[in-house]
Protein backbone atom coordinates (compact mmCIF):
# COMPACT_ATOMS: atom_id res chain seq x y z
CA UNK A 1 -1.10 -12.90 1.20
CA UNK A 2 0.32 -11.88 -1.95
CA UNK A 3 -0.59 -8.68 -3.79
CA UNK A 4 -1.99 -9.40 -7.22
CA UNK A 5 -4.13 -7.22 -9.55
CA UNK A 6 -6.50 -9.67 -10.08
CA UNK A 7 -7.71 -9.52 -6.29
CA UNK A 8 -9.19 -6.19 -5.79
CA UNK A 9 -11.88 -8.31 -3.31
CA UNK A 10 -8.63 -9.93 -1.42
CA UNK A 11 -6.82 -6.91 -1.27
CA UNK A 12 -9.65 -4.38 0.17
CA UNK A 13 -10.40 -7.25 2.92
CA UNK A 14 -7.22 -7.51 3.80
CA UNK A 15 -6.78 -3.37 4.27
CA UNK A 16 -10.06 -4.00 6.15
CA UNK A 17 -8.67 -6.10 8.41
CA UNK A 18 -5.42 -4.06 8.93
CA UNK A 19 -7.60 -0.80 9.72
CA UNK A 20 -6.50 0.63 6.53
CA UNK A 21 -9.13 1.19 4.71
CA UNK A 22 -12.62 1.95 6.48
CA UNK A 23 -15.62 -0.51 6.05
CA UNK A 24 -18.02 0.97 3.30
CA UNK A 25 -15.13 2.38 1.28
CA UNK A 26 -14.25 0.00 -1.72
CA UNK A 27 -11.39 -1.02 -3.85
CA UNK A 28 -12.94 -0.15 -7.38
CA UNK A 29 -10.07 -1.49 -9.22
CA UNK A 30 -5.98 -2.05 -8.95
CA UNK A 31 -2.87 -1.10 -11.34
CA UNK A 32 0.36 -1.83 -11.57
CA UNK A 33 2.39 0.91 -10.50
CA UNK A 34 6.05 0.07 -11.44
CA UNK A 35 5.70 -3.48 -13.62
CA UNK A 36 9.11 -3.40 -14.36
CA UNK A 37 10.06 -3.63 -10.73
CA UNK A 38 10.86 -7.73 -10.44
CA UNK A 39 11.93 -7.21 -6.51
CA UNK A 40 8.41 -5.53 -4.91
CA UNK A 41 5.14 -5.13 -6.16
CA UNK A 42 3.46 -1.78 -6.57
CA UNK A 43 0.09 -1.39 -6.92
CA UNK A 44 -2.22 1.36 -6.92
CA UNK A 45 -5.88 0.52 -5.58
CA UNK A 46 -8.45 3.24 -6.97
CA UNK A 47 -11.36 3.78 -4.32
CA UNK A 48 -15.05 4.42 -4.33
CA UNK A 49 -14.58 7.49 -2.56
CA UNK A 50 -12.08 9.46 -5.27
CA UNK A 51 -8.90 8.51 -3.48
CA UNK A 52 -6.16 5.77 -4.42
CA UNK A 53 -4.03 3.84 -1.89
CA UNK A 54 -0.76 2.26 -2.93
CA UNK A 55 0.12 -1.28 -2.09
CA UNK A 56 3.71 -2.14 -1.96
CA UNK A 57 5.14 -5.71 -1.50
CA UNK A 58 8.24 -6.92 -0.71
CA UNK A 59 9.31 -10.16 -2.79
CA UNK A 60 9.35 -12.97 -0.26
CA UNK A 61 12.43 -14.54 -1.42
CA UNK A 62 14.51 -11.57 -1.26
CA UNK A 63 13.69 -9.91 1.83
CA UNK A 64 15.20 -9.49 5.08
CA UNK A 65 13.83 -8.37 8.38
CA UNK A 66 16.26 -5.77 7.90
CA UNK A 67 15.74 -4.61 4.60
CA UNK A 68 11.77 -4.84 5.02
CA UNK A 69 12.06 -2.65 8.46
CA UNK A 70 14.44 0.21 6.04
CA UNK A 71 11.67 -0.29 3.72
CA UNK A 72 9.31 0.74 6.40
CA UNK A 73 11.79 3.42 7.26
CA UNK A 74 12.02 4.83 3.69
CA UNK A 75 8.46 5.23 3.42
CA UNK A 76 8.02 6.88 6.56
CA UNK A 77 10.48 9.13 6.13
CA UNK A 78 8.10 10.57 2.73
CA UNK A 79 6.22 13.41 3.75
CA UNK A 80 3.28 15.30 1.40
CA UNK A 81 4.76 17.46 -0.17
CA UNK A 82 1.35 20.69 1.21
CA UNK A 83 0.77 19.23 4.58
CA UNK A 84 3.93 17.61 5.37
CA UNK A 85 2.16 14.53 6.58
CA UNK A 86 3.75 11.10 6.69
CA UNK A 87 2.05 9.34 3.86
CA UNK A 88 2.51 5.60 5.59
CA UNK A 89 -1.05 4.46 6.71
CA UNK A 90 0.66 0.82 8.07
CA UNK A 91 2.38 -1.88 7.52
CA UNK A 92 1.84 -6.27 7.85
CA UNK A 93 5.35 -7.35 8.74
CA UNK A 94 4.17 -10.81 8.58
CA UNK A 95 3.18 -10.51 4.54
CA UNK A 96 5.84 -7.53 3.93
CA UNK A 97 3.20 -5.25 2.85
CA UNK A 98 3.21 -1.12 3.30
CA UNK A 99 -0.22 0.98 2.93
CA UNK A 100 0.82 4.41 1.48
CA UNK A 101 -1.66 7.58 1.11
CA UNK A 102 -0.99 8.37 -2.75
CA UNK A 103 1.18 11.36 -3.30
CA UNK A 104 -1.04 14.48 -3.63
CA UNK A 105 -3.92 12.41 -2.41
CA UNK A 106 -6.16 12.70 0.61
CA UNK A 107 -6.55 9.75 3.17
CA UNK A 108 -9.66 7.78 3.04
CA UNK A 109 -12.56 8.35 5.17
């Protein structure tokens, strides 16, 4: 799967599937986060219940286990900046994806 704006349908199925995102709760609409990044993709997925979820993809051509794993690494390392909780929901190794709570956001439920 790649991440694309144009897939809000694709994108909230897929989070579905991953246990990302719980049934009933949908992806209202997606934005770019970073467009001038040419090496992931960024996007931010507004939700029906107030929150937002950021998408970020690794380009395919470019990325090694190892570099996709620090990726991981990097992002878990973030913590919220009031609670101090990881904001890392998951990751799909296979399509080099990572589910982060927004900064300053609450996690869906």
């Amino acid at each position: 799967m790649r991440l694309t704006i144009e897939q809000p349908e694709a994108i909230r199925e897929f989070a579905y599937a991953q246990g990302w995102l719980p049934r009933g709760v949908e992806v209202t609409h997606l934005e770019n986060v970073d467009p001038s990044d040419s090496v992931q993709i960024y996007l931010r997925g507004h939700l029906s219940n107030a929150t937002t979820l950021i998408f970020k993809q690794a380009d395919e051509d470019d990325v090694t286990d190892e570099s996709f794993m620090a990726m991981i690494d990097a992002a878990n390392a973030l913590t919220h900046k009031e609670d101090e909780q990881p904001v890392l929901l998951g990751y799909a190794e296979k399509e080099r994806i990572l589910c982060m709570r927004d900064i300053g956001q609450d996690a869906p439920s």
